[in-house]
C-alpha atoms as a PDB file:
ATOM      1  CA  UNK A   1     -10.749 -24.638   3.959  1.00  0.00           C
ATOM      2  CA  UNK A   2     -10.544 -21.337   6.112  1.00  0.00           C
ATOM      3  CA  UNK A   3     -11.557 -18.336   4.625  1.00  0.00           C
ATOM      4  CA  UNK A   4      -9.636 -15.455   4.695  1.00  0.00           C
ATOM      5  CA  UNK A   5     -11.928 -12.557   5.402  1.00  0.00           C
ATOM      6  CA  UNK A   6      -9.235  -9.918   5.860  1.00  0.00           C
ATOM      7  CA  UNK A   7      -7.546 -10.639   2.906  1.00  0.00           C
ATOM      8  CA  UNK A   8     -10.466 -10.411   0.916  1.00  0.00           C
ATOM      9  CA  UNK A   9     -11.370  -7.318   2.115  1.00  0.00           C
ATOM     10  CA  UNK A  10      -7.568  -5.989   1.717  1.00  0.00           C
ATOM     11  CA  UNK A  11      -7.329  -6.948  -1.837  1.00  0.00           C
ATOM     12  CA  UNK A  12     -11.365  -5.707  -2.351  1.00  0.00           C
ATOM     13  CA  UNK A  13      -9.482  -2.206  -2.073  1.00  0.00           C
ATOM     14  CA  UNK A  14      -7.482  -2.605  -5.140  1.00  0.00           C
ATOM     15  CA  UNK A  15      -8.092   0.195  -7.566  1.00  0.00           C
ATOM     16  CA  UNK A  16     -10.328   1.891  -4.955  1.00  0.00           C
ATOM     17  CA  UNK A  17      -9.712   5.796  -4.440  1.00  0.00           C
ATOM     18  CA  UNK A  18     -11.335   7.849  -1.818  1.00  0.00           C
ATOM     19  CA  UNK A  19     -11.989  11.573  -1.544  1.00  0.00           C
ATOM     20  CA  UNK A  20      -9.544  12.449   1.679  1.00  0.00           C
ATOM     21  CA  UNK A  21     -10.400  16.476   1.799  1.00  0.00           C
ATOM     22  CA  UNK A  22     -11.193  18.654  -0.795  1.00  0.00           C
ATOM     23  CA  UNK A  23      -9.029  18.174  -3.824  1.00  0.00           C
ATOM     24  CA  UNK A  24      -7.241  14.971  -2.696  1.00  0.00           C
ATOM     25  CA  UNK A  25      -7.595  11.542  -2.748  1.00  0.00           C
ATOM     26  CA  UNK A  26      -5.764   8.141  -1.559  1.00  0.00           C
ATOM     27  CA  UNK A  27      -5.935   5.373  -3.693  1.00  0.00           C
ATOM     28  CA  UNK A  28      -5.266   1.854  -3.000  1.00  0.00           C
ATOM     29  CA  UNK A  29      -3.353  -0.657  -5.053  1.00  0.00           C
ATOM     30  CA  UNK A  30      -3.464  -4.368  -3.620  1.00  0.00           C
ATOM     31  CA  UNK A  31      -2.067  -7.574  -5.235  1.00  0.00           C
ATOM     32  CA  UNK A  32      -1.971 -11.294  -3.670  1.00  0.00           C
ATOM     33  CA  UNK A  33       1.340 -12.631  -5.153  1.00  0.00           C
ATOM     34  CA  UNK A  34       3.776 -15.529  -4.292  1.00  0.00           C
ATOM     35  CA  UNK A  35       5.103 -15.713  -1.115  1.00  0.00           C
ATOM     36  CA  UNK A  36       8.731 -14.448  -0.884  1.00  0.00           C
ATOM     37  CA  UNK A  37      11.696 -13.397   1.588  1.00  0.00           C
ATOM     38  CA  UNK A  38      10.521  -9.791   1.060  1.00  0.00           C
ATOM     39  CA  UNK A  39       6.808 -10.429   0.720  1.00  0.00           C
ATOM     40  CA  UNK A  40       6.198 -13.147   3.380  1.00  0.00           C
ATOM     41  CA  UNK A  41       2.556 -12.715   3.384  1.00  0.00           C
ATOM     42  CA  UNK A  42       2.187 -12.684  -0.463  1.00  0.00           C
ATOM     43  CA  UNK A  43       0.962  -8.907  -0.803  1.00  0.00           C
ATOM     44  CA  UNK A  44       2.086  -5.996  -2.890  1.00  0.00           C
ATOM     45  CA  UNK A  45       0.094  -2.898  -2.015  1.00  0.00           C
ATOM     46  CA  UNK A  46       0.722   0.859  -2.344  1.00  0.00           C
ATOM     47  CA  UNK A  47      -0.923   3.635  -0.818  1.00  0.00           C
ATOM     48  CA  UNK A  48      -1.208   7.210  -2.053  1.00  0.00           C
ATOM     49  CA  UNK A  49      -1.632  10.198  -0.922  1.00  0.00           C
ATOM     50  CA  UNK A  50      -1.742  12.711  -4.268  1.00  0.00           C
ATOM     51  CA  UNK A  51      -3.961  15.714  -5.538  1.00  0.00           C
ATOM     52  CA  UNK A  52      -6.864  14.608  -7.105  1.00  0.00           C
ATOM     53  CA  UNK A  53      -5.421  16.137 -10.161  1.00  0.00           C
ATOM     54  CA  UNK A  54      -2.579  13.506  -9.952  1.00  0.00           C
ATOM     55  CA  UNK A  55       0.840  14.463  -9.606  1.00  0.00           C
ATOM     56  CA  UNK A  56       3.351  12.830  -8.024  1.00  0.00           C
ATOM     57  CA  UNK A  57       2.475  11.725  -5.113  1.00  0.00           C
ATOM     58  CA  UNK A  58       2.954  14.162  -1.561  1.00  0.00           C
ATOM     59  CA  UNK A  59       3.343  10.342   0.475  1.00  0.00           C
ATOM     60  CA  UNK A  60       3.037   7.294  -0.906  1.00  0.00           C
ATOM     61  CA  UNK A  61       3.502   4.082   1.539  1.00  0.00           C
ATOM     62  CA  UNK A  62       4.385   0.348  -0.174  1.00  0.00           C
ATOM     63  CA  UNK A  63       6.826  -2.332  -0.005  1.00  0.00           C
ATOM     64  CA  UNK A  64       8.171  -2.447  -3.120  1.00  0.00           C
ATOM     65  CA  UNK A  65      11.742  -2.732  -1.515  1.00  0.00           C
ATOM     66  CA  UNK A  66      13.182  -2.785   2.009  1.00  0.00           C
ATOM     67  CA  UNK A  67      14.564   0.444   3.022  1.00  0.00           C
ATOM     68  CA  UNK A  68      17.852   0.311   4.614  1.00  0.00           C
ATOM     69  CA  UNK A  69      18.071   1.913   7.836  1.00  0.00           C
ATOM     70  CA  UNK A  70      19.511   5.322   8.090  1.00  0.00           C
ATOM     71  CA  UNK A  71      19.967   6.155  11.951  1.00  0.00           C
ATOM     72  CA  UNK A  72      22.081   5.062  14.566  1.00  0.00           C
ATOM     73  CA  UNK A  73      21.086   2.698  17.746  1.00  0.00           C
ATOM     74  CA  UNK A  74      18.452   4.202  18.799  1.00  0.00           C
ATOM     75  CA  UNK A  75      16.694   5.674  15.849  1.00  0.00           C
END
């Protein structure tokens, strides 16, 4: 059996939350799940960009649903 060392190390970052600058912090959430249609590689992450006081979040980047595209041909 073939390990998979960058999947280990992607889902080693789950929970994990890192000092960015001064006051802020981006924190990791990383889950191996079943494969699916919208999760063909079986992973269900999040990352966060938020004050280290929390907040809502100033970006936040995941794929907890397909976004539907918004511009024309070329955009």
């Amino acid at each position: 059996m073939e390990q998979n060392y960058d999947l280990e190390l992607l889902l080693g970052l789950d929970g994990a939350s890192y000092e960015a600058a001064t006051g802020y912090v981006v924190e990791f959430t990383v889950q191996q799940t079943d494969k699916t249609a919208e999760r063909p590689h079986g992973i269900n992450y999040a990352l966060v960009f938020r004050s280290k006081l929390g907040g809502k979040p100033y970006i936040k980047f995941d794929n907890a649903h397909g976004v539907e595209h918004q511009g024309g041909k070329h955009v």
